[in-house]
N, C-alpha and C. Protein backbone atom coordinates (compact mmCIF):
# COMPACT_ATOMS: atom_id res chain seq x y z
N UNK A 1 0.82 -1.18 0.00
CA UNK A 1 0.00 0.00 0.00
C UNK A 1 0.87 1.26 0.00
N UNK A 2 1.98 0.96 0.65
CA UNK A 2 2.87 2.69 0.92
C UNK A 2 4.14 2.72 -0.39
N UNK A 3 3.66 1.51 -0.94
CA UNK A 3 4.48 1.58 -2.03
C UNK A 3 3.60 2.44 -3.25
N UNK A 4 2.25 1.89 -3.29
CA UNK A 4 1.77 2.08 -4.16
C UNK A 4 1.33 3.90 -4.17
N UNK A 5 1.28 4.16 -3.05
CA UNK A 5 1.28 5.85 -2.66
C UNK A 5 2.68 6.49 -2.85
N UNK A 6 3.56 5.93 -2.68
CA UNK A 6 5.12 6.61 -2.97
C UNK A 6 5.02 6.60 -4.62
N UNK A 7 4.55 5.16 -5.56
CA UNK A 7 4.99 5.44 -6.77
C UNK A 7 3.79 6.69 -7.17
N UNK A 8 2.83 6.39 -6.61
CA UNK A 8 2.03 7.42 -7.49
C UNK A 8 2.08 8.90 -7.37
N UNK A 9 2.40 9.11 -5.83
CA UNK A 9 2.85 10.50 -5.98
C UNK A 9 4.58 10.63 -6.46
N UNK A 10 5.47 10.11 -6.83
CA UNK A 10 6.63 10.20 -7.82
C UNK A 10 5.91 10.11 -8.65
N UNK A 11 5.10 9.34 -9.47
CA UNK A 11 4.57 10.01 -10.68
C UNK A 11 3.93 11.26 -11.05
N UNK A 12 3.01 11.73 -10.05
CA UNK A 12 2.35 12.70 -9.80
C UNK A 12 3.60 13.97 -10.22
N UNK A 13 4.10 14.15 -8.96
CA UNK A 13 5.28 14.79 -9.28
C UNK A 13 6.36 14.89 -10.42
N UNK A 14 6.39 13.76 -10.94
CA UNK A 14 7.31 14.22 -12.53
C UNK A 14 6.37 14.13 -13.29
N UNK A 15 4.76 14.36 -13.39
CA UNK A 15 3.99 14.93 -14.19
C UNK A 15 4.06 16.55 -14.26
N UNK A 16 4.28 17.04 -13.08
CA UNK A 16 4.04 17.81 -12.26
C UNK A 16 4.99 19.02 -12.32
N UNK A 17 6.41 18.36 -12.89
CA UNK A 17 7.42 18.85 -12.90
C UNK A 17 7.95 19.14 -14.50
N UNK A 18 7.48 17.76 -15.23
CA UNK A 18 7.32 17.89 -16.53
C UNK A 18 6.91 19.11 -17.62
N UNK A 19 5.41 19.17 -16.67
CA UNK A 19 4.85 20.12 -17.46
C UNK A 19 5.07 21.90 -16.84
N UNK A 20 5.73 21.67 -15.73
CA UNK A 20 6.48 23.03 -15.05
C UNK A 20 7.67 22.96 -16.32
N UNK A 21 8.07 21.89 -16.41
CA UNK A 21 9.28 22.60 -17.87
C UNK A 21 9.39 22.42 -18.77
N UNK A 22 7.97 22.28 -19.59
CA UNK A 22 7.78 23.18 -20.76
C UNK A 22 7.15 24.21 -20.97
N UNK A 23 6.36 25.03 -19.35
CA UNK A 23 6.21 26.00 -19.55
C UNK A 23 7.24 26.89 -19.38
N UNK A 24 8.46 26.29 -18.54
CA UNK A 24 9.52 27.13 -18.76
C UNK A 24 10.51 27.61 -19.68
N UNK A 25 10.29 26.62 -20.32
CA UNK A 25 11.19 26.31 -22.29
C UNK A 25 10.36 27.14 -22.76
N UNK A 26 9.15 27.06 -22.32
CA UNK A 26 8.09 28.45 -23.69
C UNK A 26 8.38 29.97 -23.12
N UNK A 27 8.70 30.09 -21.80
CA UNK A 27 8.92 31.53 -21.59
C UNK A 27 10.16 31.92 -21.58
N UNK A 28 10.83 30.74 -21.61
CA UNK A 28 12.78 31.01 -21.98
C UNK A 28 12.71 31.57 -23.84
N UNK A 29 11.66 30.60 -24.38
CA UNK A 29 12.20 30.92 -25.74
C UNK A 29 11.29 32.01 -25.74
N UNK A 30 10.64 32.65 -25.48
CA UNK A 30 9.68 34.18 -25.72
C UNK A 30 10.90 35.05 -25.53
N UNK A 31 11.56 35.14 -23.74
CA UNK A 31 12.42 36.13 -23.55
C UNK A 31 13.40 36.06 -24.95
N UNK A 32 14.16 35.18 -24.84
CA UNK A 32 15.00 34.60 -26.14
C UNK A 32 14.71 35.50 -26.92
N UNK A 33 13.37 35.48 -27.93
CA UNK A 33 13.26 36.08 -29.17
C UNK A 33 13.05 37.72 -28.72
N UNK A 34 12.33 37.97 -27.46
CA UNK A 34 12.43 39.17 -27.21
C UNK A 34 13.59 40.32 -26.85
N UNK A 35 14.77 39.25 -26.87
CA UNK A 35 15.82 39.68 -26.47
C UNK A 35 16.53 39.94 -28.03
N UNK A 36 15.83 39.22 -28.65
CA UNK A 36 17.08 39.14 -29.89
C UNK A 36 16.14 40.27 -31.11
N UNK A 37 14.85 40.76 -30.94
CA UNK A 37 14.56 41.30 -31.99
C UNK A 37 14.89 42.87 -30.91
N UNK A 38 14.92 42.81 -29.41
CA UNK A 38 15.57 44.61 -29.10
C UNK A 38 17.11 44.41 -29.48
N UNK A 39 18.55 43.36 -29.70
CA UNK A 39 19.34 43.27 -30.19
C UNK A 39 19.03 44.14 -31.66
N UNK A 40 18.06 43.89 -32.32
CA UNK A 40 18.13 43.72 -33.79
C UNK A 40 17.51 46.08 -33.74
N UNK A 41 16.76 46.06 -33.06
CA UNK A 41 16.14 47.03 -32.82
C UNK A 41 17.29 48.34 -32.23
N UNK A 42 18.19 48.17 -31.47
CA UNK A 42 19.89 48.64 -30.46
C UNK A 42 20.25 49.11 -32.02
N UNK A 43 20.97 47.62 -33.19
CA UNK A 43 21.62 48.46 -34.25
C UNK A 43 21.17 48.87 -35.17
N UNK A 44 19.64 48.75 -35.53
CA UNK A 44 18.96 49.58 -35.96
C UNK A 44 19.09 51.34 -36.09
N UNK A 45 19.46 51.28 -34.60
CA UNK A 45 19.03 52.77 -33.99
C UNK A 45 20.20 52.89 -34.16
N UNK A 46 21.01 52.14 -33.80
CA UNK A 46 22.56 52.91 -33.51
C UNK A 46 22.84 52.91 -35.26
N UNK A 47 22.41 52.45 -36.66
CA UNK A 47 22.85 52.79 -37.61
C UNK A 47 22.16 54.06 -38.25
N UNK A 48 21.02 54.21 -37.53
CA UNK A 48 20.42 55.43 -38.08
C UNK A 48 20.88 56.65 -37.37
N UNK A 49 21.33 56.68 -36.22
CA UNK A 49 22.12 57.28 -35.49
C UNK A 49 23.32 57.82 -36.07
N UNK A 50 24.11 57.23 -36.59
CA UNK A 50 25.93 56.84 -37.28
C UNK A 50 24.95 57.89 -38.65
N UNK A 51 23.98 57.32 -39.24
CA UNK A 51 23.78 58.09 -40.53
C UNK A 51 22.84 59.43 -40.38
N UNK A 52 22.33 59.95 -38.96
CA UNK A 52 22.14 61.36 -38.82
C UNK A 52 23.06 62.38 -38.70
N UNK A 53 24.40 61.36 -37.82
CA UNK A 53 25.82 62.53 -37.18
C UNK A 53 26.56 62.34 -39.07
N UNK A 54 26.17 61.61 -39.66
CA UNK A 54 26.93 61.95 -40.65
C UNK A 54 26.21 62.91 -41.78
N UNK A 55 25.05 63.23 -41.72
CA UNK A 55 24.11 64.20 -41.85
C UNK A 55 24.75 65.74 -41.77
N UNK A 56 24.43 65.62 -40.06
CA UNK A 56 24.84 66.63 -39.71
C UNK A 56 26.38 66.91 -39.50
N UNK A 57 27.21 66.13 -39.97
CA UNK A 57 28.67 66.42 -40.33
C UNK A 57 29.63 67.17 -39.38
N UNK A 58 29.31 66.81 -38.33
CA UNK A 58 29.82 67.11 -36.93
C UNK A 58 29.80 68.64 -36.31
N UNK A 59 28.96 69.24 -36.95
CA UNK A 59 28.59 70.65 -36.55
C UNK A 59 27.53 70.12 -35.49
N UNK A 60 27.95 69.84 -34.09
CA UNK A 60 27.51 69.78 -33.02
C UNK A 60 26.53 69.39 -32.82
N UNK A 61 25.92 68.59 -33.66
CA UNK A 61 23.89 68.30 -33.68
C UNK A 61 23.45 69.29 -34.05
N UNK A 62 24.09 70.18 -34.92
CA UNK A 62 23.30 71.11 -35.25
C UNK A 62 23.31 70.67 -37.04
N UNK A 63 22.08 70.37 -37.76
CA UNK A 63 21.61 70.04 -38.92
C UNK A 63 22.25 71.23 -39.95
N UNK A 64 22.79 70.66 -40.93
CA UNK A 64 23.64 71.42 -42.20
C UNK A 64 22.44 72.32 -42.72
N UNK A 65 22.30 73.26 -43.33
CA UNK A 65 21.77 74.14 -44.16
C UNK A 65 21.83 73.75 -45.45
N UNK A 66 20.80 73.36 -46.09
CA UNK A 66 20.69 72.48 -47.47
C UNK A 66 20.18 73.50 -48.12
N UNK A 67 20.56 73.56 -49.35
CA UNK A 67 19.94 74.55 -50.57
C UNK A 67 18.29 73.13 -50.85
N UNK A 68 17.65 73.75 -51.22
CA UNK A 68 16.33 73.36 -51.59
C UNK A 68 15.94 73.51 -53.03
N UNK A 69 16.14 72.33 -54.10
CA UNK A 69 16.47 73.19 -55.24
C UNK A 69 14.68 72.80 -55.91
N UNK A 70 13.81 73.42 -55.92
CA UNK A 70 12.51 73.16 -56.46
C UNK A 70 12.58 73.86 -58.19
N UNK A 71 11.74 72.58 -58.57
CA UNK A 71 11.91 73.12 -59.98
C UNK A 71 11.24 74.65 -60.25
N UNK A 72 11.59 75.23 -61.67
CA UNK A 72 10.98 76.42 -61.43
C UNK A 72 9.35 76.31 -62.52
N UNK A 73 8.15 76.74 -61.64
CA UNK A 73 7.11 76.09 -62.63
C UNK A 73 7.15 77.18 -63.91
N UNK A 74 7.23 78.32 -63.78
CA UNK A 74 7.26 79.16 -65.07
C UNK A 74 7.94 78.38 -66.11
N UNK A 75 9.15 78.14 -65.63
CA UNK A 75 9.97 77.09 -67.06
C UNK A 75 9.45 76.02 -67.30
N UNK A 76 8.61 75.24 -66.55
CA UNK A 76 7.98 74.02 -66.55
C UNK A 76 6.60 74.03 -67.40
N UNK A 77 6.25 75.04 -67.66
CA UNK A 77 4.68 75.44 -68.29
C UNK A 77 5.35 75.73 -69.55
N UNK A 78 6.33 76.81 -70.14
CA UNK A 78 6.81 77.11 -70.60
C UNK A 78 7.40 75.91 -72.18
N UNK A 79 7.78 75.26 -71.00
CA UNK A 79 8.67 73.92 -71.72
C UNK A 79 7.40 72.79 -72.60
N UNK A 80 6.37 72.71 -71.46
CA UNK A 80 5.43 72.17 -72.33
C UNK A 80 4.76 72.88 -73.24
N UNK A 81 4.73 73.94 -73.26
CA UNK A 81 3.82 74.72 -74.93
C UNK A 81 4.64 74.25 -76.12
C-alpha cells in the first residue's frame, strides 16, 4: 500500500514537474526572441544614429543648411507649350 502511494505521488510529481518545464522552455524561448529582436532594434538605432551625425557632419547636432532646389514652374509650363 505505501508503495503504491510513494509510486504514485513520484509520478504525480514528474507529471508535475514535466509540465512546469515546458512552460519554462516556452517563456525562456519568448524572452529569447524578445531579447534578440531589441538586439536587432539597439543596431537599428545605432545605424540610423551613425547616418544622422553623418548628416549633420559634426557641426555639433546642429543640422547642415541644405539649398532646396525646387523646380521652377514658369519654365515648366513654358517647356510644355
Amino acid at each position: 500500500m505505501l508503495e503504491t502511494a510513494l509510486v504514485g505521488g513520484l509520478a504525480g510529481l514528474a507529471v508535475f514537474f514535466c509540465f512546469r518545464w515546458r512552460e519554462e522552455k516556452a517563456h525562456a524561448k519568448a524572452w529569447r526572441e524578445a531579447l534578440q529582436f531589441a538586439q536587432q532594434e539597439v543596431t537599428r538605432w545605432k545605424a540610423e544614429a551613425a547616418r544622422c551625425a553623418a548628416v549633420t557632419n559634426g557641426s555639433e547636432g546642429k543640422l547642415q543648411e541644405t539649398h532646396l532646389g525646387l523646380p521652377n514652374l514658369e519654365a515648366l509650363l513654358k517647356s510644355r507649350n
